[in-house]
PDB file of N, CA and C in Angstrom:
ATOM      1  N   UNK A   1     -15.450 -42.624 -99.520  1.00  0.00           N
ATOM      2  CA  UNK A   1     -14.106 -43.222 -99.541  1.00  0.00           C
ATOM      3  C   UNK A   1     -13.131 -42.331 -98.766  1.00  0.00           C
ATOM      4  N   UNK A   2     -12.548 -42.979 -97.859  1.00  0.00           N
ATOM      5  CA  UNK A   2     -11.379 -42.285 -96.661  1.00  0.00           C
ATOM      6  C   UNK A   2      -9.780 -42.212 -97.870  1.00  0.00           C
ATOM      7  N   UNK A   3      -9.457 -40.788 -97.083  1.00  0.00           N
ATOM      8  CA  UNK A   3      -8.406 -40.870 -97.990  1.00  0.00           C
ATOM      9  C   UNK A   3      -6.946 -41.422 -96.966  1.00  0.00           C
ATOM     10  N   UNK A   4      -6.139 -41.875 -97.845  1.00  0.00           N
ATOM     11  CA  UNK A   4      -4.724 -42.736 -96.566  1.00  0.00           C
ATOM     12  C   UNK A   4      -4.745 -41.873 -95.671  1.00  0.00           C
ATOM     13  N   UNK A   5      -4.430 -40.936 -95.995  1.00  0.00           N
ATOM     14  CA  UNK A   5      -4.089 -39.879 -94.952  1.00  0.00           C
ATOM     15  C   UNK A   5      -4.645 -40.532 -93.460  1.00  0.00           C
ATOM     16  N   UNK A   6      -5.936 -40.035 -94.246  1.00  0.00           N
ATOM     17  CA  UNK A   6      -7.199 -39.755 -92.794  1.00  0.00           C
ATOM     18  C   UNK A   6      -7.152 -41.691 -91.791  1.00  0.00           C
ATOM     19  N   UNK A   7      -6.932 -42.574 -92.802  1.00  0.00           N
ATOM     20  CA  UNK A   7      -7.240 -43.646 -92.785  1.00  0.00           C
ATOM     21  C   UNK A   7      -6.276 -43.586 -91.578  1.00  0.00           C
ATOM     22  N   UNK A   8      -5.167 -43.996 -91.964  1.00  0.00           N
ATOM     23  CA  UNK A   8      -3.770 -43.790 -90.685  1.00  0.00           C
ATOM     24  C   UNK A   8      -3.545 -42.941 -89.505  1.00  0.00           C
ATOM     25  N   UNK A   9      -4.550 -42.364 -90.036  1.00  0.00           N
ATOM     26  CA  UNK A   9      -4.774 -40.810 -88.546  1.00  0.00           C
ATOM     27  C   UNK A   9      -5.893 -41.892 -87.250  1.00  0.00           C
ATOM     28  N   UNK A  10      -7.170 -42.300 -88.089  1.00  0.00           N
ATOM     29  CA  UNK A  10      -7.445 -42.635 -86.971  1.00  0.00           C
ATOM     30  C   UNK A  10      -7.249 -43.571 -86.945  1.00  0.00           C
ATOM     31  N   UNK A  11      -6.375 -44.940 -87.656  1.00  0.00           N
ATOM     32  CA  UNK A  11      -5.795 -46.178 -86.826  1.00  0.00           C
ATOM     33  C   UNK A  11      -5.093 -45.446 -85.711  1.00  0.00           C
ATOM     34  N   UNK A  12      -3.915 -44.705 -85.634  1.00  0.00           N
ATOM     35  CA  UNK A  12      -2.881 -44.800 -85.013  1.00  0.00           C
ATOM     36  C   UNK A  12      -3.988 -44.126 -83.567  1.00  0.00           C
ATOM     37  N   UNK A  13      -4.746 -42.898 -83.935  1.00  0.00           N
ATOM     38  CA  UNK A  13      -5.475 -42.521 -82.937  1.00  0.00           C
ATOM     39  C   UNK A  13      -6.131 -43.674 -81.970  1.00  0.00           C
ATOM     40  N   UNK A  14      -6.263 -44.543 -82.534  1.00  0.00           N
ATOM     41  CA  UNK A  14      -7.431 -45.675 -82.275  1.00  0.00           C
ATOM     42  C   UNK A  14      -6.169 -46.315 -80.955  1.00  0.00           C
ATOM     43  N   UNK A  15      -5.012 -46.903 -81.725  1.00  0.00           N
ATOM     44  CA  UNK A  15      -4.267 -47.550 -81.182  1.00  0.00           C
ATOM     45  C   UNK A  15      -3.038 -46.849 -79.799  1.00  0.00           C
ATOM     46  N   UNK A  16      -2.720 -46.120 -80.841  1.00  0.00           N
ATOM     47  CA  UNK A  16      -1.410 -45.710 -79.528  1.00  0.00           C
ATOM     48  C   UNK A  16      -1.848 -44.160 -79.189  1.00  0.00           C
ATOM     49  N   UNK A  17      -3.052 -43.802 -79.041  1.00  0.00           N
ATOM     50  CA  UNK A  17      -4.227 -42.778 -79.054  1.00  0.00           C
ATOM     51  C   UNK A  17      -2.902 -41.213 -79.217  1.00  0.00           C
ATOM     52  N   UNK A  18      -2.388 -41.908 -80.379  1.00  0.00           N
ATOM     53  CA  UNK A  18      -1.487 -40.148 -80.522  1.00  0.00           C
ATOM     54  C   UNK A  18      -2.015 -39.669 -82.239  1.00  0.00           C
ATOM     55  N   UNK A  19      -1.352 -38.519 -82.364  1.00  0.00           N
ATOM     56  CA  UNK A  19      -1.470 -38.001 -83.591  1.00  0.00           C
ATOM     57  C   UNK A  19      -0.526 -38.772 -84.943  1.00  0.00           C
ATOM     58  N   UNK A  20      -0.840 -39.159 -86.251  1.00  0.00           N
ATOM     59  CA  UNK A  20       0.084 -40.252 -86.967  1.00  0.00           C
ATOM     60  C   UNK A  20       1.877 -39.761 -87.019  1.00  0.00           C
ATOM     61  N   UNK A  21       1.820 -38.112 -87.349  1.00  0.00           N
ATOM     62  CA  UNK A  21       3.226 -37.349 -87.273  1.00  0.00           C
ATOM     63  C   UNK A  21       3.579 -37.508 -85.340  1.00  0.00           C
ATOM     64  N   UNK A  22       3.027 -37.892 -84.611  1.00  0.00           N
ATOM     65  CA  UNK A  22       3.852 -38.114 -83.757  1.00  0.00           C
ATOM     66  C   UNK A  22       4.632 -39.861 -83.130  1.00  0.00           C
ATOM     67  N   UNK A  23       4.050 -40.437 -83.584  1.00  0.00           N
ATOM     68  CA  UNK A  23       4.448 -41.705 -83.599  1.00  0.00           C
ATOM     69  C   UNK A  23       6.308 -41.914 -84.046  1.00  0.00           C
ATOM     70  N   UNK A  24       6.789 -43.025 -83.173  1.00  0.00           N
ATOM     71  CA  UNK A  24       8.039 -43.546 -83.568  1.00  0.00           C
ATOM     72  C   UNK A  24       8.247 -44.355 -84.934  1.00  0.00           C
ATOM     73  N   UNK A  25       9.107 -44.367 -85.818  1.00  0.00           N
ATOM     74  CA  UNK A  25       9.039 -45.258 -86.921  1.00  0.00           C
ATOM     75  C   UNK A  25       8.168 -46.842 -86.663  1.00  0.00           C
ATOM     76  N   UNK A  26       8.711 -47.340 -85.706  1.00  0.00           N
ATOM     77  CA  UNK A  26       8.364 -48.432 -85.359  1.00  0.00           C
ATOM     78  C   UNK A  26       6.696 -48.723 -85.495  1.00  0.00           C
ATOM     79  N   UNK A  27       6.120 -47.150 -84.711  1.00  0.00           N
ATOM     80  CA  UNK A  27       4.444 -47.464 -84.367  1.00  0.00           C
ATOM     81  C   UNK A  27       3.606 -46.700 -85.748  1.00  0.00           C
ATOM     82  N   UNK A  28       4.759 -46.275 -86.749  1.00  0.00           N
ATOM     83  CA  UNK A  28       4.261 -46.018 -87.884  1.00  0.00           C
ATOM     84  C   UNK A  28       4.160 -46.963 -88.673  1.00  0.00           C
ATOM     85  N   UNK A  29       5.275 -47.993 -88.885  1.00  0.00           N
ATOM     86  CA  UNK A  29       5.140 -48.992 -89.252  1.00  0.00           C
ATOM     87  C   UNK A  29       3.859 -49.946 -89.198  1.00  0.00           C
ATOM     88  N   UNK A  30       3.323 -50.186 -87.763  1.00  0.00           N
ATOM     89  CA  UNK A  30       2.845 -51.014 -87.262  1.00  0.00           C
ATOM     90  C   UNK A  30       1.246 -50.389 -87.860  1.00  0.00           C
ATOM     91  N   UNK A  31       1.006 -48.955 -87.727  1.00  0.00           N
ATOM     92  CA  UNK A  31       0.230 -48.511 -88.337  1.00  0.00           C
ATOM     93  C   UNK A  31      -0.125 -48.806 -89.807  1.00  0.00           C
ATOM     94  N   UNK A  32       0.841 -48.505 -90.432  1.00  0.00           N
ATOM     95  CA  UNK A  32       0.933 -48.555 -92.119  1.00  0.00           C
ATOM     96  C   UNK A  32       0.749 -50.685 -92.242  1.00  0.00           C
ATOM     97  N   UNK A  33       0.920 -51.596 -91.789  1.00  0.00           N
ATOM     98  CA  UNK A  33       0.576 -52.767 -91.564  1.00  0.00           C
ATOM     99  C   UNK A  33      -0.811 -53.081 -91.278  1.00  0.00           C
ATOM    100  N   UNK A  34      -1.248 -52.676 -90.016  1.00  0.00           N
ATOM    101  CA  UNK A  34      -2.463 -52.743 -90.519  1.00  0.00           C
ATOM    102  C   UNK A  34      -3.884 -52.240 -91.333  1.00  0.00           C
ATOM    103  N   UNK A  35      -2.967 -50.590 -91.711  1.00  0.00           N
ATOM    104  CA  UNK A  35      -3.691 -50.159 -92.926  1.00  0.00           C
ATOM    105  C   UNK A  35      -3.582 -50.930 -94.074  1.00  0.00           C
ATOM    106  N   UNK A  36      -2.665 -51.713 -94.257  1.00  0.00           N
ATOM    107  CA  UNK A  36      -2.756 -52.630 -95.644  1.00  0.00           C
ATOM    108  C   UNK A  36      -3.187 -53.920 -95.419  1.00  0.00           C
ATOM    109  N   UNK A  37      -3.457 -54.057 -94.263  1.00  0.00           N
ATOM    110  CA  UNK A  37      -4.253 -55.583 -93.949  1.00  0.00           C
ATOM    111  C   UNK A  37      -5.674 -55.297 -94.760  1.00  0.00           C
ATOM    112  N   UNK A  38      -6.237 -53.812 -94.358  1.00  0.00           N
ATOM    113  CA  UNK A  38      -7.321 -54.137 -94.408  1.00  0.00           C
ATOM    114  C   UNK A  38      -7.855 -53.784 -96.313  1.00  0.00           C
ATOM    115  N   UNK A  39      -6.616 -52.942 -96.354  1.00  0.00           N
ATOM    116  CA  UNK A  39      -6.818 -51.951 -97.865  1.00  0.00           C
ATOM    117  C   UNK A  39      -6.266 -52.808 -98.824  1.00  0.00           C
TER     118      UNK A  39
END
């Protein structure tokens, strides 16, 4: 079992290929959205 943390590290990696603390609110958002699509 992935913990949020890690979970959101490599969406955002996956997507806007940055680190999750560097992202704009906006692409954190967008992150944290589809971490709860799937969770």
């Amino acid at each position: 079992m992935c913990t949020k943390s890690y979970t959101l590290l490599k969406i955002s990696w996956r997507i806007f290929d940055k680190h999750y603390t560097k992202l704009n609110d906006e692409q954190k958002s967008k992150v944290l959205d589809i971490y709860y699509d799937f969770y």
